[in-house]
Protein backbone atom coordinates (compact mmCIF):
# COMPACT_ATOMS: atom_id res chain seq x y z
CA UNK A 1 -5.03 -18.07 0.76
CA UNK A 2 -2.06 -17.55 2.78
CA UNK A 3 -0.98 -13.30 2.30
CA UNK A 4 3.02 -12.94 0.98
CA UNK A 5 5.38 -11.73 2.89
CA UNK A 6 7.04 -8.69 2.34
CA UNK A 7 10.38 -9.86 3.49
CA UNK A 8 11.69 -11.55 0.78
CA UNK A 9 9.76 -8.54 -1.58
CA UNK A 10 11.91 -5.81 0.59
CA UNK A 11 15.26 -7.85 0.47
CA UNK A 12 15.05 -8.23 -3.72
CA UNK A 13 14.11 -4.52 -3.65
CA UNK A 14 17.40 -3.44 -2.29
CA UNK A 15 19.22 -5.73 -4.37
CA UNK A 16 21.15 -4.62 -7.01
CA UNK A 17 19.69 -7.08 -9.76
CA UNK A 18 16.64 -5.32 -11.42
CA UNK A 19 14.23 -6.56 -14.23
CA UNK A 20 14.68 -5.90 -17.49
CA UNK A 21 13.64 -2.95 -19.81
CA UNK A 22 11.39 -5.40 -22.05
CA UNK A 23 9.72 -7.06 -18.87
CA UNK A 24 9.61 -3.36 -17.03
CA UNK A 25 7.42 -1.84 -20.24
CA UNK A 26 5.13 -4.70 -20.68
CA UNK A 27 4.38 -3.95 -16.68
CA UNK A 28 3.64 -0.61 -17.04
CA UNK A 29 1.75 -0.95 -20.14
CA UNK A 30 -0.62 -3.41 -17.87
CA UNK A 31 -0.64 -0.28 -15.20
CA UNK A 32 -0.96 2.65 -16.92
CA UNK A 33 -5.00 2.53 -17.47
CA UNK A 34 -5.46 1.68 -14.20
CA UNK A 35 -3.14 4.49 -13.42
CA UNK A 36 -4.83 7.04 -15.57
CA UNK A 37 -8.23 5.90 -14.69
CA UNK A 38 -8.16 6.22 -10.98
CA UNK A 39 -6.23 9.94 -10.85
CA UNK A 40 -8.68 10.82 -13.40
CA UNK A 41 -12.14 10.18 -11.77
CA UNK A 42 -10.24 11.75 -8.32
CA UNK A 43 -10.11 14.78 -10.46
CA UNK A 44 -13.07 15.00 -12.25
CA UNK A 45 -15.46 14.02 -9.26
CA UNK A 46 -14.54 17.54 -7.94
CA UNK A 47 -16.59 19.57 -11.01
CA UNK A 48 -19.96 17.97 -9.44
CA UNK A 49 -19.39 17.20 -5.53
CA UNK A 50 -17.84 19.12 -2.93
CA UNK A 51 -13.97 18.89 -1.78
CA UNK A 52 -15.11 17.35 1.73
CA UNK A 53 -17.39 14.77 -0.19
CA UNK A 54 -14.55 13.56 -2.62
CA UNK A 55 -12.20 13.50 0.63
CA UNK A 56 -14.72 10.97 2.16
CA UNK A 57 -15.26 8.87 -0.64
CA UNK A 58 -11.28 8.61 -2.11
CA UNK A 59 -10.62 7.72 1.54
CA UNK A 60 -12.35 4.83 1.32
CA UNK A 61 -10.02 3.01 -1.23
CA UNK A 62 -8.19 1.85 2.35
CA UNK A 63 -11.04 -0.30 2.77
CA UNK A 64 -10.81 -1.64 -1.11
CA UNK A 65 -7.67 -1.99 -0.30
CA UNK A 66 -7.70 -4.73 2.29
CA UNK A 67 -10.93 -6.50 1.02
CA UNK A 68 -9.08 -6.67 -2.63
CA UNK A 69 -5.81 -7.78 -0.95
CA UNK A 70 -7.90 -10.59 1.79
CA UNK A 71 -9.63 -11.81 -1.78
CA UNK A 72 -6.34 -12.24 -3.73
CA UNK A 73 -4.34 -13.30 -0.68
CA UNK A 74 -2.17 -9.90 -0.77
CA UNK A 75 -3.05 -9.03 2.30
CA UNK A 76 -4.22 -11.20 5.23
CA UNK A 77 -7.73 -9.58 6.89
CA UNK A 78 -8.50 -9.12 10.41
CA UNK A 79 -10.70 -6.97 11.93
CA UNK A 80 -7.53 -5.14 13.93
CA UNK A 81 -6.87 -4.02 10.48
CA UNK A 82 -10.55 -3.45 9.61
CA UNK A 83 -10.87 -1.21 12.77
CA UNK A 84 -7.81 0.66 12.07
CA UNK A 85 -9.05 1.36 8.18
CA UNK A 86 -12.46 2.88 10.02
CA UNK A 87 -11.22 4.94 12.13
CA UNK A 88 -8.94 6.70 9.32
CA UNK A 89 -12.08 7.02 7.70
CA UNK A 90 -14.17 8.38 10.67
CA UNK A 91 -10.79 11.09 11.38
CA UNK A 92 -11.27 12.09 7.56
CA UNK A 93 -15.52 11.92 7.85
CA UNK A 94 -14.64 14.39 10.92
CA UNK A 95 -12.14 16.83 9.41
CA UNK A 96 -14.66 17.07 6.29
CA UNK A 97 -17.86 17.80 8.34
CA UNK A 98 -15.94 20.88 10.07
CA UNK A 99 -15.09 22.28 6.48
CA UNK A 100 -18.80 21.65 5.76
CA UNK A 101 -20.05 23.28 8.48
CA UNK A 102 -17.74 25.93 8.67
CA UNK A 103 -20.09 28.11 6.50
CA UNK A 104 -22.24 28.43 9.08
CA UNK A 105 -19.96 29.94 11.41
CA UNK A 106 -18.76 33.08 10.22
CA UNK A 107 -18.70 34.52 13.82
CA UNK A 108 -16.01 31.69 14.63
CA UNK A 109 -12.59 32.32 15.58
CA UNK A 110 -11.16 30.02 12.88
CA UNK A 111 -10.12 31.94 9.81
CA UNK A 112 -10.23 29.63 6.65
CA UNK A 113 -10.70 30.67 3.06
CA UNK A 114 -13.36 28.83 1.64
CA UNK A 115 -15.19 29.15 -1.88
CA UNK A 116 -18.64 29.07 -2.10
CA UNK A 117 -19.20 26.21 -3.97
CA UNK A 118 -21.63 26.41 -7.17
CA UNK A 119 -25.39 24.83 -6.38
CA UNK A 120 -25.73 21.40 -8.48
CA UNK A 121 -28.29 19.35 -8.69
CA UNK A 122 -29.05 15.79 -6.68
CA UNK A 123 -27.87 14.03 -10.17
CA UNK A 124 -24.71 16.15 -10.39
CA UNK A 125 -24.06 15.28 -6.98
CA UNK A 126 -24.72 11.74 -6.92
CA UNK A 127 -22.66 11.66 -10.35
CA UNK A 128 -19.86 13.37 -8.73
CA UNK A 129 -19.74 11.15 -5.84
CA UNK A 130 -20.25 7.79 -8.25
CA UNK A 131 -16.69 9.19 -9.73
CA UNK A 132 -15.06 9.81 -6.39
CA UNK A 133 -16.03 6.24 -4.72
CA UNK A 134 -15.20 4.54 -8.51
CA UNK A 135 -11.59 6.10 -7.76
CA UNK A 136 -11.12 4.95 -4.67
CA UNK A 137 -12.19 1.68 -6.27
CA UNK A 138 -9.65 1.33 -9.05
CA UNK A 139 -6.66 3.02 -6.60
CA UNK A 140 -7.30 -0.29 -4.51
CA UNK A 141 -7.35 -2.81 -7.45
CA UNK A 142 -4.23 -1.12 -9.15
CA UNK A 143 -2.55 -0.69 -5.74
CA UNK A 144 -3.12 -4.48 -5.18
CA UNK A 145 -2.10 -5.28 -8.89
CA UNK A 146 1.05 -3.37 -8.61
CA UNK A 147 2.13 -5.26 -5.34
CA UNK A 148 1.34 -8.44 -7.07
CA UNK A 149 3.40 -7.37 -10.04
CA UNK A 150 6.83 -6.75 -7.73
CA UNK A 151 6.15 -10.31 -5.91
CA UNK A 152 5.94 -12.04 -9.18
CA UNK A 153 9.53 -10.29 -10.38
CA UNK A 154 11.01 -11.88 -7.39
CA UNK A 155 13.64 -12.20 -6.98
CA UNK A 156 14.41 -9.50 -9.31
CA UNK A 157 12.94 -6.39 -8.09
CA UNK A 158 11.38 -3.62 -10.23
CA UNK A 159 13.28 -0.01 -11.05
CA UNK A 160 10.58 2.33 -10.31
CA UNK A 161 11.37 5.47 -11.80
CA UNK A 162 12.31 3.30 -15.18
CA UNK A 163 8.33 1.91 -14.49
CA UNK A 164 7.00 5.27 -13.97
CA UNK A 165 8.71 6.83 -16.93
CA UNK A 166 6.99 3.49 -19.03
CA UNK A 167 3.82 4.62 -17.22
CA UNK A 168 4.13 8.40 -18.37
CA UNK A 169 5.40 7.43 -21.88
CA UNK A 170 2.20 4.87 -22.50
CA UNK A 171 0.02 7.52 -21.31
CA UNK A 172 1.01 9.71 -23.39
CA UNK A 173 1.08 7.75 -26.32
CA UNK A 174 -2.23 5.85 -25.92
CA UNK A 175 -4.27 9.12 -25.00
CA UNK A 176 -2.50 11.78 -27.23
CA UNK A 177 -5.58 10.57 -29.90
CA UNK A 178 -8.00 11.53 -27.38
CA UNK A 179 -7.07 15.39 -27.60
CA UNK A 180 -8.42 16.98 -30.78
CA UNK A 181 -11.53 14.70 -30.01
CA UNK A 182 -12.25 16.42 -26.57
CA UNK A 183 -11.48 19.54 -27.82
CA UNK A 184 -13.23 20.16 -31.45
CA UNK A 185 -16.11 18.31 -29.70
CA UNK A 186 -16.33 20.96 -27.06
CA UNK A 187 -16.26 18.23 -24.33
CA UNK A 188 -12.60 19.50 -23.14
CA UNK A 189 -11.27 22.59 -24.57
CA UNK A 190 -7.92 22.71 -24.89
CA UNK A 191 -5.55 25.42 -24.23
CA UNK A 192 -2.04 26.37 -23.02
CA UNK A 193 -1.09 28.34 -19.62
CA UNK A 194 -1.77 32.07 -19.50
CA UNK A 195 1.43 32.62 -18.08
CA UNK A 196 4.77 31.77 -16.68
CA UNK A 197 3.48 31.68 -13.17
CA UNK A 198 1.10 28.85 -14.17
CA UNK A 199 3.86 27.03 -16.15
CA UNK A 200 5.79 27.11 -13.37
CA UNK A 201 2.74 25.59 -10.96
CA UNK A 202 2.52 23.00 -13.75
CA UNK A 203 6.07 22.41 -13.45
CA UNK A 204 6.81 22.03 -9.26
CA UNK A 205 3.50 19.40 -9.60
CA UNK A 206 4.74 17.50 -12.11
CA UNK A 207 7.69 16.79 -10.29
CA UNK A 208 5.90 16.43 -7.23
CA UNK A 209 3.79 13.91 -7.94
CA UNK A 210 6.77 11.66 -9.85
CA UNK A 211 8.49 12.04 -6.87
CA UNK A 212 5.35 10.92 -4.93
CA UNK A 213 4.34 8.53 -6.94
CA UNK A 214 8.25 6.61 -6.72
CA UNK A 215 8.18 7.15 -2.81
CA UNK A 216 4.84 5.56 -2.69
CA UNK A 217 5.63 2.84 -4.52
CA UNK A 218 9.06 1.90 -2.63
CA UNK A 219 6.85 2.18 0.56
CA UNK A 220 4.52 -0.31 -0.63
CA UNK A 221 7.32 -2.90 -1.72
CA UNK A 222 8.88 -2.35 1.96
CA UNK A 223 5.46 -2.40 3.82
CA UNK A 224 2.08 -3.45 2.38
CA UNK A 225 -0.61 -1.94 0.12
CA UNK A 226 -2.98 -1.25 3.02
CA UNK A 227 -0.11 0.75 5.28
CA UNK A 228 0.63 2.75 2.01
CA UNK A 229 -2.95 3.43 1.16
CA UNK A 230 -3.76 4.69 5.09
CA UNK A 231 -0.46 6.38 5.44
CA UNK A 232 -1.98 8.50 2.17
CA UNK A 233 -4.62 10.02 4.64
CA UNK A 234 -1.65 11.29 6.92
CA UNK A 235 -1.76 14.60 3.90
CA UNK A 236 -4.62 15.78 5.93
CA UNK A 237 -3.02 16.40 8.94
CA UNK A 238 0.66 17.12 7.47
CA UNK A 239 -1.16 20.25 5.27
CA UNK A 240 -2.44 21.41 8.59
CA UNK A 241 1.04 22.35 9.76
CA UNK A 242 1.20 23.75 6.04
CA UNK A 243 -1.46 26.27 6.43
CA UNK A 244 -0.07 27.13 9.85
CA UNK A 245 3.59 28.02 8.64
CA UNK A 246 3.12 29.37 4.78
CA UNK A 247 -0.22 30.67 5.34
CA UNK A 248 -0.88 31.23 9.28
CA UNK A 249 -4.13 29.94 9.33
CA UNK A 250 -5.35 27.94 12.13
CA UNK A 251 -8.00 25.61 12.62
CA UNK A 252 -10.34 24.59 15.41
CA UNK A 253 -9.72 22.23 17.93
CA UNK A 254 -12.42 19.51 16.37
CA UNK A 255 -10.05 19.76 12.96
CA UNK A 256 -6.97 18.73 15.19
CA UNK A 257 -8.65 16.04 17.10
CA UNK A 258 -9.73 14.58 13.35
CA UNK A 259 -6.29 14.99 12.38
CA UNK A 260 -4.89 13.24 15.52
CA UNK A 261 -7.40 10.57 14.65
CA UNK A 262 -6.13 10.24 11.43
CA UNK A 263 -2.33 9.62 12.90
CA UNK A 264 -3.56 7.08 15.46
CA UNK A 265 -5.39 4.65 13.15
CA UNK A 266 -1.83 4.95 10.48
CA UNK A 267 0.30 4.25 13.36
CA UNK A 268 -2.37 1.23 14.52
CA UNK A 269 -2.51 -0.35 11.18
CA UNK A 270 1.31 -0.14 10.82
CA UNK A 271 2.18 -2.13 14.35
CA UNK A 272 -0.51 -4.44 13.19
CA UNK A 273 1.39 -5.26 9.80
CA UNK A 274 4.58 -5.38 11.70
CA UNK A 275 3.61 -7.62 14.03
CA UNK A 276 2.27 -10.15 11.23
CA UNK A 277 5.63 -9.99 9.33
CA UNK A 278 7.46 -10.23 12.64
CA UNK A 279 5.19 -13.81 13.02
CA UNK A 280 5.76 -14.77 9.64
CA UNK A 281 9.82 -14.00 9.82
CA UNK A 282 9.53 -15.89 13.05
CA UNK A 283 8.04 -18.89 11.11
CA UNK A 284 10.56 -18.50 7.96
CA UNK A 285 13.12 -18.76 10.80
CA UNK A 286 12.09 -22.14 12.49
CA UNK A 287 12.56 -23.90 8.95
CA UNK A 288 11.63 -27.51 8.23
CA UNK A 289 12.29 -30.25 11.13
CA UNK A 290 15.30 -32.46 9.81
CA UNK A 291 15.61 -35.38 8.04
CA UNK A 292 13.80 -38.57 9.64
CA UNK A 293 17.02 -40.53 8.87
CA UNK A 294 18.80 -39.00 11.31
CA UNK A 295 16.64 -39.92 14.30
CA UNK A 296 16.02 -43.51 12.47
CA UNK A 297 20.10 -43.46 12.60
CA UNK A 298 19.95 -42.73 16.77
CA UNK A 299 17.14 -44.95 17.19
CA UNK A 300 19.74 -47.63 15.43
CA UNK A 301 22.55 -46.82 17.67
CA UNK A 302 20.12 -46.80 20.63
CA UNK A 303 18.45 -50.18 19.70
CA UNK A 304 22.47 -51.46 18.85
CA UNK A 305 23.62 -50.29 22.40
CA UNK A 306 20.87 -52.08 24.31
CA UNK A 307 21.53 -55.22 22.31
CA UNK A 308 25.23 -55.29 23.24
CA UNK A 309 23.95 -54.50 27.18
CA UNK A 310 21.75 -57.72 26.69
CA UNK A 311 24.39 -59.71 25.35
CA UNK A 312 26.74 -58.81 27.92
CA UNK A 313 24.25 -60.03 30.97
CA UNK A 314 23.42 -63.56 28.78
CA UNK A 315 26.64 -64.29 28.47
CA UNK A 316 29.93 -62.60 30.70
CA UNK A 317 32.29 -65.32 30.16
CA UNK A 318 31.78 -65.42 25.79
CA UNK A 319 31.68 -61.77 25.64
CA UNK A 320 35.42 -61.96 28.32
CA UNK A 321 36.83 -64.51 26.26
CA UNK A 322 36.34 -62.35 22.88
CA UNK A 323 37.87 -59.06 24.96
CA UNK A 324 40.99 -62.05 26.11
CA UNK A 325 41.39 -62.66 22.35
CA UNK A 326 41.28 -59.43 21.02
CA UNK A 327 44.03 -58.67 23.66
CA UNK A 328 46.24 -61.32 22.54
């Protein structure tokens, strides 16, 4: 199946018609689950596998990414692409063995604050990373879906902080039940900040991640779901320069060459999507050959000029005599 392109996806998005509030809710009542579902098992991998382990495995929802999109003809595959998605992954496999092994090398000149992080058993781990690699999982289906969902509002496009806000709203509604039964069961206690320092925390995330979650999802109606899901990795690197400025921590040079790994294989991918749209523009622009009536119409004129030629050398003095009489 032939992939979309994103240029007539990009051109409705910065239109100024927009789909309606009914159509807009029944969307994100289709995405919310999905939506709920992936962030969840990201989170609550992390009680029973490391931080470096859950890195690896939620990186690997690139690769979902572009075998969901080859399958439902959202994205086109080649193994450019597939290269590109691996080396992310080897960058991220690279950055997490140097946090691993970092324990071991107190003596080191890199200064990181790491917790000690509880012993579990081979079932908690193997449970933890079953959640970790099922997030990565859904984050490519519902990446895919969503991308699917703003080509089929073409060529309306889709206000995204109205979606989110449906998204947020559903959630909320739909899970709300869910409360008292995690918490008089014991499974999920539930109880309100301490403090105003953690409502505040609370409150700078929430935003954050509605912010992030609009910006991603404008980047994905401009690009493609596979540059938005590798681009994701480019955290990694970009909280290195965070550590160095708020915190003044520095890392060693293997961490950097990760990161610059990391960079490389989002900048790889990207020229490889932008040369496919470029191709496909290209194609848009040649359009459909014209109508075979026109060239029957020459071919007429042609075949009406040679006859005229013929009937000129068969007979001068007829064809003079009709030019005399027309004169007169």
């Amino acid at each position: 199946m032939k992939p979309t392109s994103t240029k007539s996806s990009a051109s409705s998005a910065g239109s100024e018609e927009t789909l309606e509030l009914i159509p807009t809710a029944r969307l994100s009542l289709a995405f919310c689950i999905l939506w709920f579902l992936a962030n969840y098992f990201a989170m609550a991998c992390l009680q029973y596998t490391t931080v470096a382990s859950a890195t690896i495995l939620n990186s690997t929802s690139s690769i979902w990414t572009l075998l969901l999109g080859a399958l439902t003809g959202t994205e086109k595959f080649t193994w450019k692409k597939l290269c590109g998605v691996l080396g992310s992954l080897a960058g991220i496999v690279l950055i997490s063995q140097v946090d691993l092994n970092s324990h071991d090398e107190s003596s080191n000149n890199t200064r990181r604050a790491l917790d000690d992080f509880p012993d579990k058993t081979s079932y908690e781990l193997a449970l933890g990373d079953s959640l970790a690699l099922l997030s990565a999982v859904i984050y490519g289906f519902y990446t895919i879906n969503l991308k699917k969902t703003t080509i089929l509002a073409l060529p309306k496009s889709i206000h995204m902080p109205t979606f989110f806000g449906f998204v947020g709203l559903f959630n909320t509604v739909l899970l709300l039940p869910l409360f008292p039964i995690l918490h008089f069961s014991g499974l999920e206690t539930f109880a309100l900040p301490p403090n105003a320092h953690i409502w505040i925390i609370l409150l700078l995330n929430s935003i954050s991640s509605l912010i992030s979650d609009i910006c991603w999802a404008y980047a994905m109606v401009f690009t493609s779901p596979l540059v938005v899901t590798v681009g994701l990795s480019l955290t990694i690197p970009l909280s290195l320069v965070g550590e160095m400025i708020i915190q003044g921590r520095f890392e060693s040079w293997i961490y950097w060459v990760g990161a610059m790994i990391v960079v490389g294989s989002f900048v790889f991918v990207e020229r490889e999507e932008k040369h496919e749209e470029d191709e496909a523009d290209a194609e848009e622009d040649l359009g459909e050959p014209g109508p075979a009536i026109v060239i029957e119409d020459y071919d007429e004129m042609q075949d009406g000029s040679l006859g005229m030629e013929r009937r000129r050398e068969e007979s001068p003095m007829l064809l003079g005599d009709e030019e005399d009489g027309t004169e007169r």
